[in-house]
N, C-alpha and C. Protein backbone atom coordinates (compact mmCIF):
# COMPACT_ATOMS: atom_id res chain seq x y z
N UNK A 1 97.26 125.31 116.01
CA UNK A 1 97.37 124.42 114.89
C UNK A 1 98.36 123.31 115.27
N UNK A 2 97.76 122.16 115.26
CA UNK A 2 98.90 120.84 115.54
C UNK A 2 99.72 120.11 114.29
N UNK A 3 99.23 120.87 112.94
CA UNK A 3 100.59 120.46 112.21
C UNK A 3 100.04 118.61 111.63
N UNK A 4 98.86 118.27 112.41
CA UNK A 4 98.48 116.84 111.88
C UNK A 4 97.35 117.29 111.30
N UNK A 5 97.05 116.02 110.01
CA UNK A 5 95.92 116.43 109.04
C UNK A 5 95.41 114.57 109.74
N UNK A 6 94.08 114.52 109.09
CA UNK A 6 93.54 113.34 108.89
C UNK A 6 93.67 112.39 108.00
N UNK A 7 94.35 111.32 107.77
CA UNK A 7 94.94 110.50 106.87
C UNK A 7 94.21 109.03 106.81
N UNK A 8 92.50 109.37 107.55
CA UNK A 8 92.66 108.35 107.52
C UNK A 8 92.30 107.52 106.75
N UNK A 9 91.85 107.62 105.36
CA UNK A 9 91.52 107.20 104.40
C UNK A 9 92.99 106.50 103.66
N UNK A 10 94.16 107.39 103.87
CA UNK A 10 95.57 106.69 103.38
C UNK A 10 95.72 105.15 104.42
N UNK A 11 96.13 105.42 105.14
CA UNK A 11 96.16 104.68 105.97
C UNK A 11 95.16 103.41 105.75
N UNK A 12 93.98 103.36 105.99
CA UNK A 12 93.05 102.13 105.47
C UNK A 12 93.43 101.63 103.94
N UNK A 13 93.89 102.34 103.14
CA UNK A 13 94.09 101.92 102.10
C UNK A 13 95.50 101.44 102.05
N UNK A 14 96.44 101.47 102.58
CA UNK A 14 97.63 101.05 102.66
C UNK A 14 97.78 99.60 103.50
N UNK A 15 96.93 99.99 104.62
CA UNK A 15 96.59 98.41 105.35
C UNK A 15 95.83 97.61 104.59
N UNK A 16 94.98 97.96 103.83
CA UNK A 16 94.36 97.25 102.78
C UNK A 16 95.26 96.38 102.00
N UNK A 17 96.20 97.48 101.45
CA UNK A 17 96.64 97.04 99.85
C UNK A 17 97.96 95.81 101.02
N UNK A 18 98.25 95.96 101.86
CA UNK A 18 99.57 95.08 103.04
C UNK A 18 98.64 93.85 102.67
N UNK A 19 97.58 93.72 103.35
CA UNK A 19 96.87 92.62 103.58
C UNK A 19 96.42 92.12 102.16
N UNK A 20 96.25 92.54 100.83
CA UNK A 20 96.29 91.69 99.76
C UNK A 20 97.50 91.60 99.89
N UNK A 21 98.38 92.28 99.68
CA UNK A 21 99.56 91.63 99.43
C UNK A 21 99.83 90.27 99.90
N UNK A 22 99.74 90.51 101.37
CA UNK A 22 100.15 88.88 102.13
C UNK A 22 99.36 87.76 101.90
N UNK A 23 98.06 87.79 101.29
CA UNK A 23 97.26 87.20 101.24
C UNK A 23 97.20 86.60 99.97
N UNK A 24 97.67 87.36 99.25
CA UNK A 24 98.38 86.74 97.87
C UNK A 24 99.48 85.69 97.80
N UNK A 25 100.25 86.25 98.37
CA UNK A 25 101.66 85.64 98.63
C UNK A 25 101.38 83.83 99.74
N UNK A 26 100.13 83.97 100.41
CA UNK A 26 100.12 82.88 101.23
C UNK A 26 99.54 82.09 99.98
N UNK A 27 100.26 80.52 100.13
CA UNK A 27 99.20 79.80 99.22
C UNK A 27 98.49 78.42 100.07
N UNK A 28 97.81 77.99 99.12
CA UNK A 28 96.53 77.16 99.74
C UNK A 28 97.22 76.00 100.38
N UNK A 29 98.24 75.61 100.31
CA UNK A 29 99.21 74.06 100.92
C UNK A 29 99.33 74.60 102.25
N UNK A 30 99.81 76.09 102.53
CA UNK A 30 100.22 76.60 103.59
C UNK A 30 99.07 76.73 104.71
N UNK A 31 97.75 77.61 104.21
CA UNK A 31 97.06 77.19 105.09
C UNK A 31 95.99 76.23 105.49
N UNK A 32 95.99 74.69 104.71
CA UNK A 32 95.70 73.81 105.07
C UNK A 32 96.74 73.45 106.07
N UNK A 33 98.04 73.21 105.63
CA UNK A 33 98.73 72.85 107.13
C UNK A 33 98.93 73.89 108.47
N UNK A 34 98.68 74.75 108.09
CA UNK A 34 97.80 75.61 109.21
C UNK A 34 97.03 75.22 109.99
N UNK A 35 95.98 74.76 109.64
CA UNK A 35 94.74 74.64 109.95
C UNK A 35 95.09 73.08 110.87
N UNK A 36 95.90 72.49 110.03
CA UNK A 36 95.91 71.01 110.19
C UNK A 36 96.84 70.91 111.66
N UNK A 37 98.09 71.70 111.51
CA UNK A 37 98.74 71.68 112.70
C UNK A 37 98.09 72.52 114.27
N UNK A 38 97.42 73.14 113.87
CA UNK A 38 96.28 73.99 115.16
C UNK A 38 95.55 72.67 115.22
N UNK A 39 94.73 72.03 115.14
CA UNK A 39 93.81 71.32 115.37
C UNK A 39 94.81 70.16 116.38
N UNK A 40 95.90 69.56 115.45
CA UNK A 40 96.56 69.26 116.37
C UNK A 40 97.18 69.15 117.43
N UNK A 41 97.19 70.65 117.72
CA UNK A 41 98.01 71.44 118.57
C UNK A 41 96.80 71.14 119.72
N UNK A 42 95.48 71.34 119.09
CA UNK A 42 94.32 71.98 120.49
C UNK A 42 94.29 70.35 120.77
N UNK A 43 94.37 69.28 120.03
CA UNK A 43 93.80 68.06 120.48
C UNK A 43 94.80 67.51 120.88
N UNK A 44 96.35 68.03 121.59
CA UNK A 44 97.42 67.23 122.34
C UNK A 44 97.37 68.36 123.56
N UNK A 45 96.79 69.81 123.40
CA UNK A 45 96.53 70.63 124.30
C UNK A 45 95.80 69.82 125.77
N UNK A 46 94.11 69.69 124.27
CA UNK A 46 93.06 69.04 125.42
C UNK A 46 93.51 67.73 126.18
N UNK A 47 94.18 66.85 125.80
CA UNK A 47 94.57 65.53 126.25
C UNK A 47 95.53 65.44 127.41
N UNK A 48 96.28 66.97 127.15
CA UNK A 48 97.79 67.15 128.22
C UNK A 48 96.40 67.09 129.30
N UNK A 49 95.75 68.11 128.99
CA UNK A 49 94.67 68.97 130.22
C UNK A 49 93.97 67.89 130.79
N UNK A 50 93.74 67.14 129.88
CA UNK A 50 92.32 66.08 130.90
C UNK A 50 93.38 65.09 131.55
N UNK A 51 94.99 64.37 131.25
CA UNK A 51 95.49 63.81 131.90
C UNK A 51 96.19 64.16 133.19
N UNK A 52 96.42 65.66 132.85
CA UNK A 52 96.12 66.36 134.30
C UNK A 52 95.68 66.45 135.62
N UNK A 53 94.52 66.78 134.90
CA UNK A 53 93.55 66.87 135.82
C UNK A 53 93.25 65.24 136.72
N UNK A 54 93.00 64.28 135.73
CA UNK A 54 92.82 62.65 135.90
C UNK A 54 93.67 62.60 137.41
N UNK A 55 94.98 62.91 136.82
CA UNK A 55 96.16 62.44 137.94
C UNK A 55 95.68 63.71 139.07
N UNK A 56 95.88 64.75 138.91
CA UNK A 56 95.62 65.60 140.63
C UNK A 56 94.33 64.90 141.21
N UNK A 57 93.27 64.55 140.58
CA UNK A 57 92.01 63.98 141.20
C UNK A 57 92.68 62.61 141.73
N UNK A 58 93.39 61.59 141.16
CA UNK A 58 93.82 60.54 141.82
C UNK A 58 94.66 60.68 143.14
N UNK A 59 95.51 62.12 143.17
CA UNK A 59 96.61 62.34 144.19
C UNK A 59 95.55 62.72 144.97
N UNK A 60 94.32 63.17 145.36
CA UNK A 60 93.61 63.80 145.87
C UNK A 60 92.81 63.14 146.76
N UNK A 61 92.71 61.93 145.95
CA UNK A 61 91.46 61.17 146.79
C UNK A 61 92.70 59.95 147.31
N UNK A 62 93.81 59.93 147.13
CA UNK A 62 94.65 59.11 147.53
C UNK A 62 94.85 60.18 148.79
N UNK A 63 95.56 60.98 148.64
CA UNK A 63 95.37 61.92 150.28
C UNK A 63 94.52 62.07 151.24
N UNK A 64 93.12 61.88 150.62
CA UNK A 64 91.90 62.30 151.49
C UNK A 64 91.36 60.95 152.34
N UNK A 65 91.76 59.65 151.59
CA UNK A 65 91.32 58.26 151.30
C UNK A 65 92.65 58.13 152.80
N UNK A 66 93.96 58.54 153.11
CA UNK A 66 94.57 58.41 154.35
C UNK A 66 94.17 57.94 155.57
């Protein structure tokens, strides 16, 4: 006998009732600027990335171009 039972019906219901909770508590201003600052985030992400890349391809063919 290991002394553990199956709980797992408590458990789902407790993660349940966590997640209304927080989900209550978040309001709609919050995750529009959510949403708003990710988008931002990916479109200064993508721009770092492609100016990147731009410049190693220029150092590249400036080396090869020798």
């Amino acid at each position: 006998m290991t002394g553990h039972s199956n709980h797992g019906g408590t458990v789902a219901e407790t993660a349940t009732g966590t997640l209304l909770t927080i989900f209550a508590n978040i309001h709609s201003e919050d995750i529009v600027k959510t949403i708003l600052l990710a988008c931002v985030g990916a479109l200064v992400s993508f721009t770092i990335f492609l100016t990147l890349k731009w410049i190693a391809r220029k150092f590249r063919s400036k080396s090869t171009g020798n």
